[in-house]
N, C-alpha and C. Protein backbone atom coordinates (compact mmCIF):
# COMPACT_ATOMS: atom_id res chain seq x y z
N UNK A 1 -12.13 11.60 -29.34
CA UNK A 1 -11.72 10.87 -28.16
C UNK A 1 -12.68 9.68 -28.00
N UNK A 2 -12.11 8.55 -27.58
CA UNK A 2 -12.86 7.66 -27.94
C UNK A 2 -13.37 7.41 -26.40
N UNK A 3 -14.32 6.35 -26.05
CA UNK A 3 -14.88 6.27 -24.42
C UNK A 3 -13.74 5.44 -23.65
N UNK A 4 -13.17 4.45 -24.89
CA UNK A 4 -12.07 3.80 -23.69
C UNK A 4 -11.06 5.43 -23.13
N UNK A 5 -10.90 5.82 -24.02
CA UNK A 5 -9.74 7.47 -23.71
C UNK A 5 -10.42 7.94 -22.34
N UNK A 6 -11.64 8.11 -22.28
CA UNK A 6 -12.33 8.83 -21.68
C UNK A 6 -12.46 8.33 -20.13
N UNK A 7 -12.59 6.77 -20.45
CA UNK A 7 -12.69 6.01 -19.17
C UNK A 7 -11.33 6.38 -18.24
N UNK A 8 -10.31 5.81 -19.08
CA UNK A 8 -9.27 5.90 -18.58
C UNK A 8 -8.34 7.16 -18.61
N UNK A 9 -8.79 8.08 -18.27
CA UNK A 9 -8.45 9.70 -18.44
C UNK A 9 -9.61 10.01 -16.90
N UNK A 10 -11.02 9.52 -16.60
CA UNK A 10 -11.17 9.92 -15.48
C UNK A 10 -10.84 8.82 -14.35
N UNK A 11 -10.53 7.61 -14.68
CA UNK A 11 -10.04 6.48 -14.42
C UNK A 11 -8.97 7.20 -13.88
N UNK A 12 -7.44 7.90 -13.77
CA UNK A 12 -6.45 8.44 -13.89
C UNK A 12 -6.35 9.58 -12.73
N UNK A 13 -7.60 10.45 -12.76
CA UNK A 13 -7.88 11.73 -12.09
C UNK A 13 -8.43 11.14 -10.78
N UNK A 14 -9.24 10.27 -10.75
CA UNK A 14 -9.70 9.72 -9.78
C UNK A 14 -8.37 9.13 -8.91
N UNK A 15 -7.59 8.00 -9.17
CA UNK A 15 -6.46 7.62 -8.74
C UNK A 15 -5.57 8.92 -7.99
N UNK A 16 -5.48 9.60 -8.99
CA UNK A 16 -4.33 10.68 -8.04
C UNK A 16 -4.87 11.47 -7.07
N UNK A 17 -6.49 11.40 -7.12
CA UNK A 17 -6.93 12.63 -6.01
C UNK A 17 -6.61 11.64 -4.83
N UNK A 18 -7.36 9.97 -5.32
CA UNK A 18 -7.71 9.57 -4.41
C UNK A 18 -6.41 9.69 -3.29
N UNK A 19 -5.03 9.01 -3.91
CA UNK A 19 -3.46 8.99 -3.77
C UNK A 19 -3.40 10.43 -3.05
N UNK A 20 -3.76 11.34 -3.34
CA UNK A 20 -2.95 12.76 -3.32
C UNK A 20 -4.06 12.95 -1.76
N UNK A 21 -5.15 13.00 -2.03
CA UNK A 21 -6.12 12.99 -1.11
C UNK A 21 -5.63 12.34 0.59
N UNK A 22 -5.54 11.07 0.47
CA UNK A 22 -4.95 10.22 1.23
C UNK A 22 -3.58 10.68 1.66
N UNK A 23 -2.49 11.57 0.95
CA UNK A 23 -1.61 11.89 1.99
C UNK A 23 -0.24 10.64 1.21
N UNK A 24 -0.46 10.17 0.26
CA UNK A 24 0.21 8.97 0.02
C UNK A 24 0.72 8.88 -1.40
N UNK A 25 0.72 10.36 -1.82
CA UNK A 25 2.14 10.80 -2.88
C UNK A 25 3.52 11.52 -2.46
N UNK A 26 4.13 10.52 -2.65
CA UNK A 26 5.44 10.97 -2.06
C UNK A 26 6.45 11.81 -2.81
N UNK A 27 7.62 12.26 -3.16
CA UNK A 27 8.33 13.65 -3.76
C UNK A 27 8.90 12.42 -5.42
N UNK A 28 9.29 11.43 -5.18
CA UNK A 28 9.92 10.92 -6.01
C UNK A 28 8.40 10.63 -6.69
N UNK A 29 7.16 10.73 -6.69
CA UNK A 29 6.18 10.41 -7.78
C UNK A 29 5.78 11.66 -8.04
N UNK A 30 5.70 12.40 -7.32
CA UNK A 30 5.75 14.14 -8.04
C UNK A 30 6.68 13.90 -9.21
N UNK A 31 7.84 14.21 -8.58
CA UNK A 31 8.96 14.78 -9.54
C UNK A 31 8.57 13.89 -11.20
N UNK A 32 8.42 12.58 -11.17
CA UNK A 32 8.15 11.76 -12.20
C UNK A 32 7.24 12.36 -12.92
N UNK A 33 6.18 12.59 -12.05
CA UNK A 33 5.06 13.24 -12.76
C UNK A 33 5.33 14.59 -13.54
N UNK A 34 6.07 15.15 -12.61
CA UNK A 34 6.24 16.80 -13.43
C UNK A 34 7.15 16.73 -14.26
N UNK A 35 8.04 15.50 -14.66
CA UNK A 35 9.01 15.68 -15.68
C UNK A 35 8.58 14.86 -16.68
N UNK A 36 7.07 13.94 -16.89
CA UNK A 36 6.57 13.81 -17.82
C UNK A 36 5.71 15.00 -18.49
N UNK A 37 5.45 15.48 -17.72
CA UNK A 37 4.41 16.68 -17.66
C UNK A 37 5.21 17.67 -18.62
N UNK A 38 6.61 18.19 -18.09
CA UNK A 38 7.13 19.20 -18.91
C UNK A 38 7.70 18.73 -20.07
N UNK A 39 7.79 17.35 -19.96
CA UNK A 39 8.35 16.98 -21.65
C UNK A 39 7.23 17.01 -22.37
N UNK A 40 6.09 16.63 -22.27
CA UNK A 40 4.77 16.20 -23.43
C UNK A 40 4.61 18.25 -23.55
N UNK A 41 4.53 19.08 -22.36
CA UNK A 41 4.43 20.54 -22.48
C UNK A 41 5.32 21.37 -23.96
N UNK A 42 6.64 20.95 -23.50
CA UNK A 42 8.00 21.19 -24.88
C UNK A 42 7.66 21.08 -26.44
N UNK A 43 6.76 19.83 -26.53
CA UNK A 43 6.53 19.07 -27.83
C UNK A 43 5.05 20.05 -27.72
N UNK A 44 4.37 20.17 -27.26
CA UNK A 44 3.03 20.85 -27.43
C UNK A 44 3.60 22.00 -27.76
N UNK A 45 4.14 23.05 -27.10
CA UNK A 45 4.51 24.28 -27.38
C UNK A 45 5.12 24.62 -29.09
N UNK A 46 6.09 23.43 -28.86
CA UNK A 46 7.09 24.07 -29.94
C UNK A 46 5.60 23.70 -30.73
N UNK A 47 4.70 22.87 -30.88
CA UNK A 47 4.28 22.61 -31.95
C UNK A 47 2.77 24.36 -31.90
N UNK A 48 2.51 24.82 -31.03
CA UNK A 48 1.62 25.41 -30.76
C UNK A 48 2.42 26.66 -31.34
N UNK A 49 3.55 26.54 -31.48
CA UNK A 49 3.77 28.26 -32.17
C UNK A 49 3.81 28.12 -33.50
N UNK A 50 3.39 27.34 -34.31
CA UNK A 50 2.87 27.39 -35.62
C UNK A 50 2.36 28.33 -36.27
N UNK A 51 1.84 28.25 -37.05
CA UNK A 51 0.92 29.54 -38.03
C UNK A 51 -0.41 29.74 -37.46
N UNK A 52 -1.12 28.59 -36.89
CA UNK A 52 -2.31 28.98 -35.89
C UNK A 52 -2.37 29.44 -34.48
N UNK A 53 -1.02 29.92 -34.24
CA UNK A 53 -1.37 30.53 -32.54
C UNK A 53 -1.55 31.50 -32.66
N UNK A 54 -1.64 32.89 -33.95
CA UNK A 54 -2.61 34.36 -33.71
C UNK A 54 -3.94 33.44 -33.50
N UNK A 55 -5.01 32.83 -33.48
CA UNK A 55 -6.02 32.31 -34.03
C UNK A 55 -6.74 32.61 -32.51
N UNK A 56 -5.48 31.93 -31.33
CA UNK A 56 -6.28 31.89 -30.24
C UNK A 56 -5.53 33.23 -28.84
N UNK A 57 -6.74 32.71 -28.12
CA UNK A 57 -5.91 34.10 -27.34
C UNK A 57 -5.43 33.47 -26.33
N UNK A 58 -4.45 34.25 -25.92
CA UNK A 58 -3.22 33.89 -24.75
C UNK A 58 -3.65 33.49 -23.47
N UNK A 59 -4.00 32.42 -22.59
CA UNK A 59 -4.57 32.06 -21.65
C UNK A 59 -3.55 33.11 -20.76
N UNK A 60 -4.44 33.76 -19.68
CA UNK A 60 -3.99 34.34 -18.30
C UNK A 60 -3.26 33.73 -17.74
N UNK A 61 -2.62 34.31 -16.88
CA UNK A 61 -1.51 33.35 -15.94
C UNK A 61 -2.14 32.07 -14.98
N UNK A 62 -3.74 32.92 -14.27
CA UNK A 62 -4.24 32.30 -13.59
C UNK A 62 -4.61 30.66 -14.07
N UNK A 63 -5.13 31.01 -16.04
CA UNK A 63 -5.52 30.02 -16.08
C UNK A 63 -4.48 29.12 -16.57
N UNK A 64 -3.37 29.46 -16.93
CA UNK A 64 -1.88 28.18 -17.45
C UNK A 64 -1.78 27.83 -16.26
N UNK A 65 -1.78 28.38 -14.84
CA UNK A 65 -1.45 27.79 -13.50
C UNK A 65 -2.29 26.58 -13.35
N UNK A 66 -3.87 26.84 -13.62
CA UNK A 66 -4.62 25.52 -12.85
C UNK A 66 -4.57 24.42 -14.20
N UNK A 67 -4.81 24.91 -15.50
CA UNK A 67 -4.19 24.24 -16.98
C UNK A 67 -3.12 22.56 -16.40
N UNK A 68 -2.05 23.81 -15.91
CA UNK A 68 -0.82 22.94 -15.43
C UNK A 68 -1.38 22.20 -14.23
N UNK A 69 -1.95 22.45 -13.27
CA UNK A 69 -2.25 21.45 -12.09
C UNK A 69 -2.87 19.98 -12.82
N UNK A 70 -4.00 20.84 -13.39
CA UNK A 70 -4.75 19.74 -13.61
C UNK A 70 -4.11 18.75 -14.65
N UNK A 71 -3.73 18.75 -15.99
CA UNK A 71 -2.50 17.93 -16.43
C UNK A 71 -1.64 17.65 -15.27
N UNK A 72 -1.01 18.47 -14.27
CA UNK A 72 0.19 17.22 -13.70
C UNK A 72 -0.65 16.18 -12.84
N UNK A 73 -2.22 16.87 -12.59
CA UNK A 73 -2.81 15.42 -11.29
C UNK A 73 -3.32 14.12 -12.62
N UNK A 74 -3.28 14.46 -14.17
CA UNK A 74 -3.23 13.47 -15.03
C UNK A 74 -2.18 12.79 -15.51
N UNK A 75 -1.72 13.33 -15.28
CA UNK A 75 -0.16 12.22 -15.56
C UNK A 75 0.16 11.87 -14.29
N UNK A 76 0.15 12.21 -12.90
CA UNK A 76 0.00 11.38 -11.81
C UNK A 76 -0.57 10.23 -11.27
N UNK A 77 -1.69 10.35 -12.25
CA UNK A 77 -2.73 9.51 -12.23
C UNK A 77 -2.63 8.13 -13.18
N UNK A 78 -2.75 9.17 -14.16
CA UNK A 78 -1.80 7.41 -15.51
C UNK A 78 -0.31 7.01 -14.97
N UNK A 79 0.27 7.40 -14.36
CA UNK A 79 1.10 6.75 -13.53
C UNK A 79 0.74 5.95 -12.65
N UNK A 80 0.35 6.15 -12.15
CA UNK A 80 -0.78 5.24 -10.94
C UNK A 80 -1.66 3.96 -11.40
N UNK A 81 -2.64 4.53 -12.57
CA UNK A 81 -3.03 3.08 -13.40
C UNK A 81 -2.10 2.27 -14.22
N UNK A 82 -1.39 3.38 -14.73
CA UNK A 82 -0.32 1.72 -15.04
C UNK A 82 0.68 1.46 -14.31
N UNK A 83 0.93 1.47 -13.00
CA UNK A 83 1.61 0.62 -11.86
C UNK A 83 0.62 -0.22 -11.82
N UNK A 84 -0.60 0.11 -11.31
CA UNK A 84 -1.20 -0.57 -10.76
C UNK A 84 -1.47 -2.18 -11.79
N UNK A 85 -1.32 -1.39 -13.27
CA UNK A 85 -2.32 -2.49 -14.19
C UNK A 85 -0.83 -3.54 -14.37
N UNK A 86 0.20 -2.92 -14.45
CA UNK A 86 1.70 -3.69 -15.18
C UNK A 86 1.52 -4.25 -13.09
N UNK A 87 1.71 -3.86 -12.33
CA UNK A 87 1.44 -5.02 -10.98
C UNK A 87 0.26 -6.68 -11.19
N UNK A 88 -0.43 -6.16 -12.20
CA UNK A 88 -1.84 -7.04 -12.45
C UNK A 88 -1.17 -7.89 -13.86
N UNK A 89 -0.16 -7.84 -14.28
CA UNK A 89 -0.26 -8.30 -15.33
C UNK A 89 -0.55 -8.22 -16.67
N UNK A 90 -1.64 -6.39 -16.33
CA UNK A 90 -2.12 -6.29 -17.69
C UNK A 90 -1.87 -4.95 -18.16
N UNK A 91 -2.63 -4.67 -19.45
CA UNK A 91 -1.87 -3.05 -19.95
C UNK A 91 -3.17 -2.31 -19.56
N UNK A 92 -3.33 -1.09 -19.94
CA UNK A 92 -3.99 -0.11 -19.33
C UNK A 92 -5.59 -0.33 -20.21
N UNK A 93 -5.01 -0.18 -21.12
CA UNK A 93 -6.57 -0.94 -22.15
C UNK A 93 -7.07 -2.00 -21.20
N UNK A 94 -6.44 -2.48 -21.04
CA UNK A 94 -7.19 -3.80 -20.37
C UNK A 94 -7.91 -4.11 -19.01
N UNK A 95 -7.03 -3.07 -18.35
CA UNK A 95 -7.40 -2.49 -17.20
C UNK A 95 -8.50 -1.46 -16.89
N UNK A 96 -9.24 -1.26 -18.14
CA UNK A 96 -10.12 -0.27 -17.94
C UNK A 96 -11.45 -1.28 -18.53
């Protein structure tokens, strides 16, 4: 992972708490969020039942629950920086 990834990955988390925090995510940026969320999930899975999933052990329910929070407040969030950056004119690289 490189530091721009990194920037803009807590760059992202920051945005949605701040958004989510504030009271000022509304149902139509959820829903966006959770239906990017379960498509990138689909493509991970199918690819996670490969020949290496005996390898690891089965995360608890508890922990796929907060797993899933925390990915959907990241894709809430890169939603958020790139409104914000495509409002500015620029792409997300650039914006960070």
């Amino acid at each position: 992972m490189t530091v721009e990834a990194v920037l803009t990955h807590v760059e992202a988390l920051c945005a949605a708490l701040g958004r989510t925090l504030d009271g000022k995510v509304d149902g139509a940026l959820l829903e966006r969020a959770r239906a990017v969320h379960r498509a990138s999930m689909i493509d991970y899975l199918a690819a996670e039942a490969g020949q290496l999933v005996d390898l690891f052990r089965v995360p608890t329910l508890q922990e796929q629950f907060d797993q899933a929070g925390r990915q959907l407040l990241l894709v809430l969030g890169m939603d958020l920086i790139h409104r914000r950056a495509q409002s500015r004119g620029l792409t997300i690289a650039a914006a960070v």
